[in-house]
Structures are given as structure tokens and as C-alpha cells.
C-alpha atoms as a PDB file:
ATOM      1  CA  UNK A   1     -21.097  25.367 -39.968  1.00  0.00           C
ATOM      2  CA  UNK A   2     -21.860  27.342 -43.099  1.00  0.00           C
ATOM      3  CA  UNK A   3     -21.996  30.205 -43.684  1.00  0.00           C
ATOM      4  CA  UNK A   4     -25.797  30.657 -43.152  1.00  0.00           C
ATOM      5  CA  UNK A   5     -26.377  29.744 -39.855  1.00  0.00           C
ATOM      6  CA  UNK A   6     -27.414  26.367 -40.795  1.00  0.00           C
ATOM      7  CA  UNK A   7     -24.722  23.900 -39.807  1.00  0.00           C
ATOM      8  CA  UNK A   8     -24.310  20.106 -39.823  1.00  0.00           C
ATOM      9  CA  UNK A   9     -26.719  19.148 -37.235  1.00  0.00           C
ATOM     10  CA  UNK A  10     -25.302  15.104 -36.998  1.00  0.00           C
ATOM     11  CA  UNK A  11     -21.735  16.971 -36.666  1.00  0.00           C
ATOM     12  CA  UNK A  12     -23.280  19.517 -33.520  1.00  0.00           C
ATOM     13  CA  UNK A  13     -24.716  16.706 -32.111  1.00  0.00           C
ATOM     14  CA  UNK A  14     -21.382  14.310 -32.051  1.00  0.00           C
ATOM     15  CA  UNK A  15     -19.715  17.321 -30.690  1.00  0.00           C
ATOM     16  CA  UNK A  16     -22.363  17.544 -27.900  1.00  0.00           C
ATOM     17  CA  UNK A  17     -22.279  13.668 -27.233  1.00  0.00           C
ATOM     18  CA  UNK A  18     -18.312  13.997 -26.725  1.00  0.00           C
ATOM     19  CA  UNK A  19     -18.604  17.113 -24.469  1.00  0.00           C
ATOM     20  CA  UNK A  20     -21.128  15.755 -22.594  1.00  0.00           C
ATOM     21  CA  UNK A  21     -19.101  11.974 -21.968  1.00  0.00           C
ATOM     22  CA  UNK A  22     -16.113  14.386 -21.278  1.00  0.00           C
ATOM     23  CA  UNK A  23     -17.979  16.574 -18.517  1.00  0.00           C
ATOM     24  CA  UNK A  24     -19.018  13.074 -17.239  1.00  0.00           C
ATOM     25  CA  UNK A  25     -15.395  11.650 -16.725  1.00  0.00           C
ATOM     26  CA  UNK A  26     -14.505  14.971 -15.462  1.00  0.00           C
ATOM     27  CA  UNK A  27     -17.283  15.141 -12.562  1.00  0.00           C
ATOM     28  CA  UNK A  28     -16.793  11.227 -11.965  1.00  0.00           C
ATOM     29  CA  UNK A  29     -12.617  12.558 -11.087  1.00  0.00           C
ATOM     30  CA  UNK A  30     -13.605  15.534  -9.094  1.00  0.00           C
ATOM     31  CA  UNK A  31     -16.335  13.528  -7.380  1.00  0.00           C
ATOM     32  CA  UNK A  32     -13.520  10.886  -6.682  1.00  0.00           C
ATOM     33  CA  UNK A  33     -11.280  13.363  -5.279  1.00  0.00           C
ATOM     34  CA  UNK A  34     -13.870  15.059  -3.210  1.00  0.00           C
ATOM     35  CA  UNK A  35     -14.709  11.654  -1.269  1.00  0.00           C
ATOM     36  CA  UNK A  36     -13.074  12.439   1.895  1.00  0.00           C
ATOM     37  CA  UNK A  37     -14.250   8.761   3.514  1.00  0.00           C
ATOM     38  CA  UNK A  38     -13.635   6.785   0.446  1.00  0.00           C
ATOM     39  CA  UNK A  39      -9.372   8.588   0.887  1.00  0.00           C
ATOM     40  CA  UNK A  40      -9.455   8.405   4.418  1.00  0.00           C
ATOM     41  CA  UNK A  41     -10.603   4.610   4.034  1.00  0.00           C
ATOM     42  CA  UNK A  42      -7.947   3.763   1.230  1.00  0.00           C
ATOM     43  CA  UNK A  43      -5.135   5.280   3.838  1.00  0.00           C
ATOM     44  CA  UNK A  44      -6.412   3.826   6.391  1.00  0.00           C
ATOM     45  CA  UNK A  45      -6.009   0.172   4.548  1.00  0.00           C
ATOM     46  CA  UNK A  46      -2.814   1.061   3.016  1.00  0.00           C
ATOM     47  CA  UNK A  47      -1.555   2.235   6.891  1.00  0.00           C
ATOM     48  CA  UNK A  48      -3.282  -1.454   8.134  1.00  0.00           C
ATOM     49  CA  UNK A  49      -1.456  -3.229   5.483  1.00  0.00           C
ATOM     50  CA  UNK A  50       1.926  -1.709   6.161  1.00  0.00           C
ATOM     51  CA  UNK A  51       1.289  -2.337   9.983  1.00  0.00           C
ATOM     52  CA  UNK A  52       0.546  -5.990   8.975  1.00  0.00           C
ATOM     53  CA  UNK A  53       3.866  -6.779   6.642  1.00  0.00           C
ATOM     54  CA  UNK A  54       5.544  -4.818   9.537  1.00  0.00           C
ATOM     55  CA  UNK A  55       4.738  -6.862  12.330  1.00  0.00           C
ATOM     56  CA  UNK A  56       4.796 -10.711  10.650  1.00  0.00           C
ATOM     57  CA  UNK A  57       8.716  -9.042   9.896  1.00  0.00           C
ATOM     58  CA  UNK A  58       9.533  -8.550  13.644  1.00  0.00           C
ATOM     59  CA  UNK A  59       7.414 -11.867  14.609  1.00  0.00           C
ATOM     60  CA  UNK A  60      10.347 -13.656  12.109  1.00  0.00           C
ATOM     61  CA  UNK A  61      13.164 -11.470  13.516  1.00  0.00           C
ATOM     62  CA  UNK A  62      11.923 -12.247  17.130  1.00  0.00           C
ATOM     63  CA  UNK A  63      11.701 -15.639  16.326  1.00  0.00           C
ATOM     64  CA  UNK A  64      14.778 -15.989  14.494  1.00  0.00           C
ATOM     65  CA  UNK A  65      16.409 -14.668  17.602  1.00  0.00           C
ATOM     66  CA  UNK A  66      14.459 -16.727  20.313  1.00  0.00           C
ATOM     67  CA  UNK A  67      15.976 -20.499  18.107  1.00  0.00           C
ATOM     68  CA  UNK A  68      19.349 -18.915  18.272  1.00  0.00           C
ATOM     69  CA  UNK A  69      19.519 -18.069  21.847  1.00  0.00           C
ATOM     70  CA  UNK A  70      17.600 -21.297  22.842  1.00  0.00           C
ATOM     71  CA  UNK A  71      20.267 -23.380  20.859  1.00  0.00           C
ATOM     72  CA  UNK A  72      23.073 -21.281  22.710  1.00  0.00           C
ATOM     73  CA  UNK A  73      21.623 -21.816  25.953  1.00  0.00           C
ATOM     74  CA  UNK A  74      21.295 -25.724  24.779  1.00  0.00           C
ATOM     75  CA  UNK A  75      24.492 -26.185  24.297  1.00  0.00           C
ATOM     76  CA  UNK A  76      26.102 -24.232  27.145  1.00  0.00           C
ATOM     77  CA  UNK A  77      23.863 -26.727  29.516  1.00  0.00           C
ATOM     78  CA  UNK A  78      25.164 -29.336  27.528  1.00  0.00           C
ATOM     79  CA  UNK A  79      28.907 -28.065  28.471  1.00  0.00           C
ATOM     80  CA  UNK A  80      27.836 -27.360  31.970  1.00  0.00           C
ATOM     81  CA  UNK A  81      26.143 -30.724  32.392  1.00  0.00           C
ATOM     82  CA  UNK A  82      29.482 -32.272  31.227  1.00  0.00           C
ATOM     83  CA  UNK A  83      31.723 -30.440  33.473  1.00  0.00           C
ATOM     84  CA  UNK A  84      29.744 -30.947  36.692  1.00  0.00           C
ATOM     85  CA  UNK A  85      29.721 -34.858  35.877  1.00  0.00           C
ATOM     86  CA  UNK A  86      33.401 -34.583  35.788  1.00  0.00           C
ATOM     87  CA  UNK A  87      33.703 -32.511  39.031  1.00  0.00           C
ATOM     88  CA  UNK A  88      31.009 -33.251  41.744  1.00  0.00           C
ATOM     89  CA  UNK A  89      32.590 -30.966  44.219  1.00  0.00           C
ATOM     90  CA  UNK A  90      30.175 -27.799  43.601  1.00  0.00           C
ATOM     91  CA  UNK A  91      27.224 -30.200  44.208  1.00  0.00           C
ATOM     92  CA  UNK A  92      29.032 -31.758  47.892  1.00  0.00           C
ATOM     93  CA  UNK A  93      29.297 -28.250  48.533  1.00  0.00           C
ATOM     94  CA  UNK A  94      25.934 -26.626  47.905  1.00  0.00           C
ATOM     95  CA  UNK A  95      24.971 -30.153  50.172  1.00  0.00           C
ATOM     96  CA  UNK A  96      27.097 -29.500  52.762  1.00  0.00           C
ATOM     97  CA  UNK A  97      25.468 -25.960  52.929  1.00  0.00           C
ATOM     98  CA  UNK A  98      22.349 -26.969  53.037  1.00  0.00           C
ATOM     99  CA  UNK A  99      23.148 -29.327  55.973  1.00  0.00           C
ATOM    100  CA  UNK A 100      24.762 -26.584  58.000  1.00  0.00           C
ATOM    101  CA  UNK A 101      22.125 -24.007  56.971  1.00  0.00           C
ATOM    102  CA  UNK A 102      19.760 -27.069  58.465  1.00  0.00           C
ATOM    103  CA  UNK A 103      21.175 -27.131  61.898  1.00  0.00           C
ATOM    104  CA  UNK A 104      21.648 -23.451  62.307  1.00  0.00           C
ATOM    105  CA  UNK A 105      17.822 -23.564  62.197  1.00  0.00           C
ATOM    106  CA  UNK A 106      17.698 -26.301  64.796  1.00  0.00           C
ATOM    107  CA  UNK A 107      19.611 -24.482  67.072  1.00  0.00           C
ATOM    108  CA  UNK A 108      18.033 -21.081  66.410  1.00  0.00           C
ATOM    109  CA  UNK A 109      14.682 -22.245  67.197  1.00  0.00           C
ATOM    110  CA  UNK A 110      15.755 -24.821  70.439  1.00  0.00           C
ATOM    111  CA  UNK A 111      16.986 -21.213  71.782  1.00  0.00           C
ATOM    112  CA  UNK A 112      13.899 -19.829  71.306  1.00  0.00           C
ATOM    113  CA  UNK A 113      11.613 -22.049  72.938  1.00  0.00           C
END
């Protein structure tokens, strides 16, 4: 400005351009922060993605745990299996008890009748 009153009128009006795109920005923030559903939304993804990579993690855990107990129980049956083919005893036993458990029955209900 001079010294006058009369100032640079292209210069004011730059200034007024920059202030106003300034005031802009500044309303488009405040407006941003002041958008309670667009925040809540935005946690509520972040919160659904967390959830997400949380879960496919304990699916692989579980799972990883699930192989390794199913190949331990594999190969104790396998052991078992082997050790009741060399000793058929248990199994004549677990027969015989089934045959006596059999004609305790038989008598039980002949009494009966």
C-alpha cells in the first residue's frame, strides 16, 4: 500500500485469493475432524481388519497344531498296531470277556423267567 490509501489492487487481490484457498483447506480439516461417522467408520474398519489378520493367525496356529497331534497320534497307532500283532493276548482276553459277560446274561435272564 502507499501511502495514500491507494494500494496495489492485483497485490490485495492475490492476498485475498491465498486467504481465501487457506480458509478453504482449513474448513475442509475441521470439517474432516468433525465427521463423527466418517471416524467411527475408519475405526471400525481398522478394528475389522485387525480382527481379520487376528483370526487367519490362530486358524494357522490351530492348524499347525491339529497336523502335529494327528501325526503323533499316527504314529503311536502305528506302534500300538505293531505291538498287539506281536502279542495277541489282550485281544483273547477282551474275547474271553465278552464270552463270559455273554453267559452271565443267559443265566441272568433264564432266572428271571
Amino acid at each position: 500500500m502507499t501511502g495514500n490509501g491507494t494500494g496495489d489492487v492485483a497485490a490485495l487481490r492475490e492476498e485475498i485469493r491465498r486467504t481465501r484457498v487457506e480458509l478453504g483447506e482449513t474448513m475442509e480439516l475441521l470439517a474432516a475432524r468433525a465427521d463423527v461417522k466418517a471416524l467411527v467408520r475408519h475405526s471400525a474398519d481398522q478394528a475389522k481388519a485387525r480382527m481379520r489378520q487376528q483370526a487367519a493367525l490362530t486358524v494357522a496356529r490351530v492348524r499347525g497344531q491339529a497336523a502335529e497331534r494327528a501325526r503323533l497320534v499316527r504314529a503311536q497307532a502305528y506302534e500300538k498296531s505293531g505291538a498287539v500283532g506281536r502279542n495277541p493276548m489282550p485281544w483273547a482276553a477282551v474275547a474271553a470277556g465278552a464270552v463270559a459277560t455273554a453267559v452271565v446274561l443267559l443265566i441272568v435272564r433264564g432266572r428271571r423267567r
